[in-house]
Structure formats: structure tokens, C-alpha cells
Protein backbone atom coordinates (compact mmCIF):
# COMPACT_ATOMS: atom_id res chain seq x y z
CA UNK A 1 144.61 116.48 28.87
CA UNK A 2 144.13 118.38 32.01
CA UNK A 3 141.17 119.61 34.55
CA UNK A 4 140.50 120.94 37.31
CA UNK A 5 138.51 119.88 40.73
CA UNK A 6 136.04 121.69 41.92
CA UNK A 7 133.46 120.03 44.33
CA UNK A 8 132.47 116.56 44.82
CA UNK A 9 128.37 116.35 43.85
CA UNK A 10 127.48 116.15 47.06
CA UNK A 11 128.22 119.63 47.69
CA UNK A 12 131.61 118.99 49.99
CA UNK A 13 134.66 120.76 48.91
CA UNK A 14 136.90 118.44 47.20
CA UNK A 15 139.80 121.27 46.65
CA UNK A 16 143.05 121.49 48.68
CA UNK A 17 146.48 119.49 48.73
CA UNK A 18 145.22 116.35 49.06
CA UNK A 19 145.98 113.71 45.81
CA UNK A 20 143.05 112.29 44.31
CA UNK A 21 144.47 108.74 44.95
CA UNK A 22 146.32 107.21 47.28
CA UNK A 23 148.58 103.95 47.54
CA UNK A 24 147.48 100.66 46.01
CA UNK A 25 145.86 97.66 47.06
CA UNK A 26 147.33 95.35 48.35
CA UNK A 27 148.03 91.65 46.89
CA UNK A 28 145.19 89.98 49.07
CA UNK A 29 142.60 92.74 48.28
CA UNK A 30 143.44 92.63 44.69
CA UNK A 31 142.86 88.62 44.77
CA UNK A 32 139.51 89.55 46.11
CA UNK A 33 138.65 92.27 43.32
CA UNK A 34 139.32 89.23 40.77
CA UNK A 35 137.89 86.82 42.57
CA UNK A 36 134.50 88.92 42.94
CA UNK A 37 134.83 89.88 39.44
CA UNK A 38 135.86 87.03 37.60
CA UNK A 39 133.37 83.94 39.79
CA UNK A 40 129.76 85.19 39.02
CA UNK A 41 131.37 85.97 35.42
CA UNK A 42 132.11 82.79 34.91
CA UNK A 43 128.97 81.46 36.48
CA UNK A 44 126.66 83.72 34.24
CA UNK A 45 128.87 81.95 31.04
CA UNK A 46 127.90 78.38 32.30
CA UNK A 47 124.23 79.60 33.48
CA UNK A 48 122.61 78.56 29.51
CA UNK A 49 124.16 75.23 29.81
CA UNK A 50 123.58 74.62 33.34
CA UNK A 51 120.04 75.55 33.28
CA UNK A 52 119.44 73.51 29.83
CA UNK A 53 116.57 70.72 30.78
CA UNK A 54 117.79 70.86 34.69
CA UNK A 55 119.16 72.75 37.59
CA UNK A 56 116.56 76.07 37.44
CA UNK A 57 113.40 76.01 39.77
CA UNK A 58 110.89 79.26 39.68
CA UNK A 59 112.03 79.47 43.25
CA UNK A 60 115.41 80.28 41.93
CA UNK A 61 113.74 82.62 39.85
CA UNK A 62 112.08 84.34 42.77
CA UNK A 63 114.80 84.39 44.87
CA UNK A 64 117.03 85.64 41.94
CA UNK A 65 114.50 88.45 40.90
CA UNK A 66 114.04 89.71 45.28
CA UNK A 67 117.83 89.51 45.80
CA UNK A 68 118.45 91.53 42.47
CA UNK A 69 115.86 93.70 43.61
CA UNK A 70 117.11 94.23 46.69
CA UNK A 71 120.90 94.75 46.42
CA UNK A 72 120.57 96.66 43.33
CA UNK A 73 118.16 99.07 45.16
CA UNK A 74 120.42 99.36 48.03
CA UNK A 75 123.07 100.31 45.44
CA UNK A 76 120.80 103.01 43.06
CA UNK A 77 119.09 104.48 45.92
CA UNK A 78 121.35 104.11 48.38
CA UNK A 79 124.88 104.19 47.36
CA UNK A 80 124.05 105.96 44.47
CA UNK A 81 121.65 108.58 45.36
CA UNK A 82 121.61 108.67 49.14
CA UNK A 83 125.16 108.75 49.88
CA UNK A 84 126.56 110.17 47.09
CA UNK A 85 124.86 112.67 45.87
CA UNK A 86 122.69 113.81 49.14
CA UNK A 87 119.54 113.60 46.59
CA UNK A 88 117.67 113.43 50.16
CA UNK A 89 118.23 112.80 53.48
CA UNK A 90 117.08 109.31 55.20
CA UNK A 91 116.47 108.80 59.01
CA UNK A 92 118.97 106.57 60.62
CA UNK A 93 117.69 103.28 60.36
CA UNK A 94 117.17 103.40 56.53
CA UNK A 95 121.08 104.92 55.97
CA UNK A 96 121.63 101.94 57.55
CA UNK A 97 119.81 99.45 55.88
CA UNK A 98 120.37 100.98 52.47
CA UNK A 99 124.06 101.10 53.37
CA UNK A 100 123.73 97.06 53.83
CA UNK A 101 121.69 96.25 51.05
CA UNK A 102 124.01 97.86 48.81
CA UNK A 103 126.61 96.16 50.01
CA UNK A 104 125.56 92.94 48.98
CA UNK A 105 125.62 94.02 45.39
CA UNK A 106 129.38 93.11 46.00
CA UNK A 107 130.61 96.44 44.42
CA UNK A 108 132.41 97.11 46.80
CA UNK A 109 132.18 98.49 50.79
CA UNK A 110 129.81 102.06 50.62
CA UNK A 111 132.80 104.42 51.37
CA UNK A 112 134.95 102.95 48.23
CA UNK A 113 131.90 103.30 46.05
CA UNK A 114 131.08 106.69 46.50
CA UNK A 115 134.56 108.15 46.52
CA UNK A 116 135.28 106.19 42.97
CA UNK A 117 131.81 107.39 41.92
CA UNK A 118 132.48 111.25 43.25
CA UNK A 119 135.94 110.96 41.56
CA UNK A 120 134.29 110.21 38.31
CA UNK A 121 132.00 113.19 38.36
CA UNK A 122 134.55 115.59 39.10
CA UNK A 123 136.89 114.83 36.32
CA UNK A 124 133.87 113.34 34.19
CA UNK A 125 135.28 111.10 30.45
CA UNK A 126 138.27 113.71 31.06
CA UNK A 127 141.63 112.58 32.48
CA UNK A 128 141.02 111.59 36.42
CA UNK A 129 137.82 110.18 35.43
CA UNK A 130 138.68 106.09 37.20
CA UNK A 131 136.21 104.86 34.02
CA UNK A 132 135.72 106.95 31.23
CA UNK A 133 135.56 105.28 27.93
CA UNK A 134 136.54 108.13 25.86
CA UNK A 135 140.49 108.48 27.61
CA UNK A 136 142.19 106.40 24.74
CA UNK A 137 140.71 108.63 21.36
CA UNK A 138 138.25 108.09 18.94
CA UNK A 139 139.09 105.38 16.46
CA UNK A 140 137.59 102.05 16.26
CA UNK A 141 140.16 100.38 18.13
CA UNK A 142 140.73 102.69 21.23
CA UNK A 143 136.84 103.39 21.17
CA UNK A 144 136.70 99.48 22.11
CA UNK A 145 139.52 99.79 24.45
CA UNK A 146 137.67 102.48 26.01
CA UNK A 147 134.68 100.47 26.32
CA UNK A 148 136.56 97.16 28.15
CA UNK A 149 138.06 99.98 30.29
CA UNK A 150 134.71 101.56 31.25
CA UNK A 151 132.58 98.54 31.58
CA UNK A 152 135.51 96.92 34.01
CA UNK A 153 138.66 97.18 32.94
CA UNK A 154 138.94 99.59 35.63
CA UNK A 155 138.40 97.73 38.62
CA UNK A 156 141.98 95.83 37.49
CA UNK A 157 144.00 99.22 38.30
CA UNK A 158 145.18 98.78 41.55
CA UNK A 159 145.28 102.53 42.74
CA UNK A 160 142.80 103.78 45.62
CA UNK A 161 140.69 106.67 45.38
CA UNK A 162 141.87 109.36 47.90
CA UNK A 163 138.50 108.53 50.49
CA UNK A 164 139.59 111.70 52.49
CA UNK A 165 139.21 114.03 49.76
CA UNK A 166 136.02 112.46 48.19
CA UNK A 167 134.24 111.13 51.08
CA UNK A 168 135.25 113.21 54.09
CA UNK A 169 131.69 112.86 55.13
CA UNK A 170 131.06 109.23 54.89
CA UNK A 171 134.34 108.30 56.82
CA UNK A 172 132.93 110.91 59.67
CA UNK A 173 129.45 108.83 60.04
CA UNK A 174 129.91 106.12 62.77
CA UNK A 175 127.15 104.20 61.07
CA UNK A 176 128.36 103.86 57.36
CA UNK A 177 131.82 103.30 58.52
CA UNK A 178 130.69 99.93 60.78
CA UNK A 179 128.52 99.01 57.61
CA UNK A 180 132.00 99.61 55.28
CA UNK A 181 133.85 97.57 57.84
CA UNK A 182 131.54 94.73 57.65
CA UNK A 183 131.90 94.05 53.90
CA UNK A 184 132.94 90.69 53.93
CA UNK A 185 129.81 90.01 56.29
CA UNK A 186 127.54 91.33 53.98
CA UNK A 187 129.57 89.70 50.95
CA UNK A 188 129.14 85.65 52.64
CA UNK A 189 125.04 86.86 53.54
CA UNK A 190 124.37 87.64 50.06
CA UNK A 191 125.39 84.20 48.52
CA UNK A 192 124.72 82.53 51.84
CA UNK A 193 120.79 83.60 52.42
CA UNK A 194 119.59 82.34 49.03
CA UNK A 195 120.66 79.21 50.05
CA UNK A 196 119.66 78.79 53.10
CA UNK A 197 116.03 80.06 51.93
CA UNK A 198 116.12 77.65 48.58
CA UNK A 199 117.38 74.63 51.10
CA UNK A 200 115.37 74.88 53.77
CA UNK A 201 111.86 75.41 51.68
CA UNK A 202 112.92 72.39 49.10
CA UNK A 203 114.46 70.53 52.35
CA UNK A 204 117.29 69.40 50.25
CA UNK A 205 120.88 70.16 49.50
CA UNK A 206 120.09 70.47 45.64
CA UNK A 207 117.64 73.28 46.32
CA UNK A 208 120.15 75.58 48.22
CA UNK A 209 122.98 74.99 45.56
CA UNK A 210 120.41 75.78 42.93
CA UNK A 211 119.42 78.51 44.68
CA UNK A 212 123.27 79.79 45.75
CA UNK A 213 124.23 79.58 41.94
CA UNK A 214 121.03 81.71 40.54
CA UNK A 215 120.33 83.52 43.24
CA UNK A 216 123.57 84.21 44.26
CA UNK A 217 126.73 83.98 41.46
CA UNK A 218 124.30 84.43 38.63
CA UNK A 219 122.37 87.22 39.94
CA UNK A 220 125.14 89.14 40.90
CA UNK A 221 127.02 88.81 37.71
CA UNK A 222 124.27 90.46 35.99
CA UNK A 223 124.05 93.11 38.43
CA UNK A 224 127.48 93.97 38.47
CA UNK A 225 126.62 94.42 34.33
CA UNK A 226 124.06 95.99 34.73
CA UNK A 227 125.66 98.73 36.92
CA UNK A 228 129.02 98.66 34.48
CA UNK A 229 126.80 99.36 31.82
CA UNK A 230 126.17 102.94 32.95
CA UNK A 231 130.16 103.62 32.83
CA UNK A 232 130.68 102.30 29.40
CA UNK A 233 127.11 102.26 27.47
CA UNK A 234 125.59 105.21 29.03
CA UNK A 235 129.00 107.26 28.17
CA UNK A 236 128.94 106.24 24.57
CA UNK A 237 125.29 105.93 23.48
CA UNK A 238 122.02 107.40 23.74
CA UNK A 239 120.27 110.86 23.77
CA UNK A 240 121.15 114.03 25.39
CA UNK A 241 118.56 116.26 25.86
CA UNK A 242 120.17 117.95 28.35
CA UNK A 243 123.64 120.06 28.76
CA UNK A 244 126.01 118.68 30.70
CA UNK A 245 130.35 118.68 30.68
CA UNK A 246 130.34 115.14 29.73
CA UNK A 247 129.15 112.64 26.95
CA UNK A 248 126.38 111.26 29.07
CA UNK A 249 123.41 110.06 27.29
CA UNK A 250 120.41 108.80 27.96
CA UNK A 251 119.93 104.53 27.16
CA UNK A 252 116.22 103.59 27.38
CA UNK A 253 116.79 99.72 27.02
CA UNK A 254 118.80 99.86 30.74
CA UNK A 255 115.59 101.72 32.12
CA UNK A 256 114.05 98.78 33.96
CA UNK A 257 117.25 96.24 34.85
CA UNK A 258 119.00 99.55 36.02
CA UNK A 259 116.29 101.07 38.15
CA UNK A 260 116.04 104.14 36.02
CA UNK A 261 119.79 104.97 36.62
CA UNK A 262 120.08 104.48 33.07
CA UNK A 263 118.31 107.86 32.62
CA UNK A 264 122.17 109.18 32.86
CA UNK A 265 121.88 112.20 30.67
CA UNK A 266 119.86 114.09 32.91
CA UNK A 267 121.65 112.60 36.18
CA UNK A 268 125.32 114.28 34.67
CA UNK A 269 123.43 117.37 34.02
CA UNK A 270 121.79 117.62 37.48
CA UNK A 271 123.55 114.98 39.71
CA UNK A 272 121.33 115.81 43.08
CA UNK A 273 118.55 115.26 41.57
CA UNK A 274 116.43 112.56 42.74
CA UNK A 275 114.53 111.42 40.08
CA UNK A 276 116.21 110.82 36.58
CA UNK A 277 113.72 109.78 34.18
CA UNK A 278 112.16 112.75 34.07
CA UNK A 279 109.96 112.83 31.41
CA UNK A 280 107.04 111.08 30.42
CA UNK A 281 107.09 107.51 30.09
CA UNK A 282 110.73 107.63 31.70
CA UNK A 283 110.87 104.30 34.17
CA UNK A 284 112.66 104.70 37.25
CA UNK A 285 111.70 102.18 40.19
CA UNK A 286 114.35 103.90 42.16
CA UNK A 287 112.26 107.25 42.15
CA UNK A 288 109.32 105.91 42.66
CA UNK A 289 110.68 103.84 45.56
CA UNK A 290 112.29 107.18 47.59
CA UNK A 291 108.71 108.58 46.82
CA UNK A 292 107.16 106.08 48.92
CA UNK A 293 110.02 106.32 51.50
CA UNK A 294 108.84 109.91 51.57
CA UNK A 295 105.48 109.19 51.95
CA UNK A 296 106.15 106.85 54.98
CA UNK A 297 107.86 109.61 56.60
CA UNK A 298 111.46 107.61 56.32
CA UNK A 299 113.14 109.80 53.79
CA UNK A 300 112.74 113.87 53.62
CA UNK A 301 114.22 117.03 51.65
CA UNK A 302 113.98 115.32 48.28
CA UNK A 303 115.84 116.93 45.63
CA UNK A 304 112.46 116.41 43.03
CA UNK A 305 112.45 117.80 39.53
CA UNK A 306 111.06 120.98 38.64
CA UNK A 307 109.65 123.09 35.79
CA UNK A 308 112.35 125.40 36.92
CA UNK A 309 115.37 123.32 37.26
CA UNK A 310 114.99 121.24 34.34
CA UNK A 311 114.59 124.62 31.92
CA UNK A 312 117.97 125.30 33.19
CA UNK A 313 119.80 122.65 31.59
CA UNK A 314 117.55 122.03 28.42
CA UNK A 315 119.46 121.45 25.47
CA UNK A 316 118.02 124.54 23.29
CA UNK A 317 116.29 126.19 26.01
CA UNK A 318 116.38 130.11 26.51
């Protein structure tokens, strides 16, 4: 199975000599990839028994449900949307802020992300695509292989995405590339803050390792599901009311944990588009969120949805 390249979504040409990966990781960042990986896995699997009678406080809650918030945010509208995509533009101090609360989704540094996420667009469930479910066929058995390999199977490959060809632009802002080089700062804040907020308002070394397990292993485990879940589920199930190369469809149960991301059918057929639940009754936070941003002045030449646009990729339409 073969395709070709033709532009990254964000509008920069992705054509020319160079590969579309390049070299491996090495053994150290590989232990990391597991280690971020395979930890808040295995503290979601001992969350039901852990919080069974003991060891859950609604200020873990509400420190789970603001740091969810705002990582996954920083990843949707910023990672996602922002830097991938160019949906809008932001002013400098929200790139920057976005770039960091994204970052402590622990998905990775911003530059990685959107190069692996670029990647995937050009060569979309075909061969190049880094997590396509639909690469091993269509029987039961490699339908489930596809799905480990989409939902994170993927991460486990230890070849890097060429960043030069699919991020040229990222790697040229002196901003996102401090933010990218700062990962492991932004990795130690993200377990680091709920505790110090969940120990210092219980005054008590129970209440910040309460508060580091929920708010911090827990709540990134499901986030890091959550996001997955567009790979593998939103690739495999769903509507798709609209034409695009691909077999994305839209998943309305994601809608809310996913921020409207999610909504994927419509993203694959018109990835700069800011919004992606576009029709009525279509959740999505993130939208409504760069709305506001727009509305403050922070955010400007928002790629919205139009009568226009959307007629253009309608399944059906004339």
C-alpha cells in the first residue's frame, strides 16, 4: 500500500527529499515513553480499589476535574488546533501558555506532538499513518490488532517523526521551542502542583498524596485515553456525514471528556477548521473556549464554519 505527501494541514509544504522519520529513540527516552505510559495506567487499574471506603476527598475531585480541564485544553486547543492546524492565530502570551498547558497532558513536548499528528493526516489509516487502526486488514483478529495499535500500541515503535519536514515552523518559533525544551519541567509541575495544593489546604501529608495520585497519575491516565481514543475509536466507529480520504467518524459519547475533538468526522474533512461539532446539539468546550479567547481580543483569524464551507464536503451534497 502506497501514498503520496502532499502538505502538512497547516498549509506548509511537506514535499521534498526529506524522510518522513528519522533515527530512533534512544534507550533512556524510550524508558521514559513506558514509564509515562505504563505509571498512571497502572494507577487508574488500582484507582476502584484504592478509592473503596478511603483515600478520595471532593478536593481530589476538584483538583482532578481543573487539572483535566486544563491540560487537556492546552492539548485540544492548543496542540491540537493552534499549532497544528493554524485553526487561528493567538497573541504571544497565549501560544505560550497553551504551549505549557498542553504539555502537562504528558503527551509528549509540543513539537513531537504536532509532527506525529501532521504525519498522521498526510498519510491518514493508509501506510505512513504512525496510528491507523485499519494497517493490519479487516478480520476480527487484525481489526483488534489495529485497535491496540491505534489506541497506543504506537507510542512502543521507537522511530521519530522527521520534525523538519512536519514542523518546520514550530522548530523556527523561539517560544515553542523553549516550551518543547522544558518538558520534563512541565512533566514534575503537573504531578507536583496537585500536591502541593491538596497538602497545603488539608495541612497534611495524606492530602497531597491523595491529591498527587487523583489529581495527578489518575487524571492523566484518563486523559491520555481519552486523547487515544480519537486514534483508535474515532477511526473505527461512528457517523460520517461528511467526505473525507479517511475512515473518520464522528463518536458522540467522547463529545464532552474529549472537548468536542471527538467530532472527528468533520475535523478529517476540514482539518483548519476551528470548530468541529458543527451541528446542532454538537458539544465542543474547545470551540466555545477559542470563541471567548476571540472575544477577549487574545485569539484572531478564526477558521469558523460556514454555510459555504460545510456544503463543500457534505456527504450527498450538490
Amino acid at each position: 500500500m502506497t501514498t503520496t505527501l502532499e502538505q502538512t494541514p497547516s498549509g506548509a509544504e511537506a514535499s521534498g527529499p526529506k524522510p518522513v522519520t528519522v533515527g530512533r529513540r534512544n534507550g533512556w527516552t524510550q524508558f521514559a515513553v513506558y514509564l509515562f505510559i505504563l505509571v498512571p495506567f497502572a494507577a487508574l487499574v488500582a484507582a476502584v480499589p484504592f478509592a473503596w471506603g478511603w483515600g478520595l476527598s471532593w478536593l481530589d475531585v476538584g483538583l482532578a476535574v481543573f487539572f483535566f480541564y486544563f491540560s487537556g485544553l492546552g492539548v485540544t486547543i492548543g496542540f491540537h488546533r493552534l499549532f497544528t492546524h493554524g485553526s487561528f492565530k493567538a497573541k504571544r502570551g497565549l501560544r505560550v501558555f497553551l504551549a505549557i498547558a498542553g504539555s502537562m497532558a504528558v503527551q509528549g513536548p509540543p513539537i513531537i506532538w504536532v509532527a506525529d499528528h501532521r504525519r498522521h493526516h498526510a498519510f491518514s489509516d493508509k501506510e505512513g499513518d504512525p496510528h491507523s487502526p485499519w494497517l493490519y486488514g479487516t478480520s476480527p483478529l487484525a481489526l483488534a490488532k489495529g485497535f491496540w495499535h491505534a489506541h497506543m500500541g504506537w507510542m512502543f515503535d521507537r522511530s521519530l517523526t522527521n520534525e523538519e519536514r512536519f514542523a518546520p515552523d514550530l522548530l523556527a518559533d523561539r517560544d515553542i521551542v523553549r516550551v518543547n525544551n522544558l518538558f520534563v519541567l512541565w512533566t514534575v509541575l503537573t504531578f507536583a502542583l496537585p500536591a502541593l495544593i491538596g497538602g497545603l489546604v488539608t495541612w497534611s501529608w495524606w492530602g497531597a498524596l491523595t491529591a498527587f495520585f487523583w489529581a495527578g497519575f489518575v487524571r492523566v491516565a484518563i486523559l491520555h485515553h481519552v486523547t487515544w481514543s480519537t486514534n483508535s475509536i474515532c477511526h473505527m466507529i461512528g457517523e460520517r456525514p461528511f467526505v473525507s480520504r479517511d475512515k473518520a467518524a464522528n463518536f458522540w459519547p467522547l463529545a464532552i471528556l474529549s472537548f468536542g475533538e471527538s467530532w472527528h468526522n468533520l475535523h478529517h474533512a476540514d482539518p483548519t477548521c476551528a470548530r468541529h461539532g458543527v451541528k446542532r446539539g454538537q458539544i465542543d468546550t474547545s470551540a466555545r473556549i477559542i470563541w471567548i479567547f476571540e472575544k477577549l481580543g487574545w485569539v484572531y483569524n478564526v477558521r469558523w464554519p460556514t454555510s459555504q464551507r460545510l456544503a463543500k464536503i457534505t456527504v450527498g451534497a450538490e
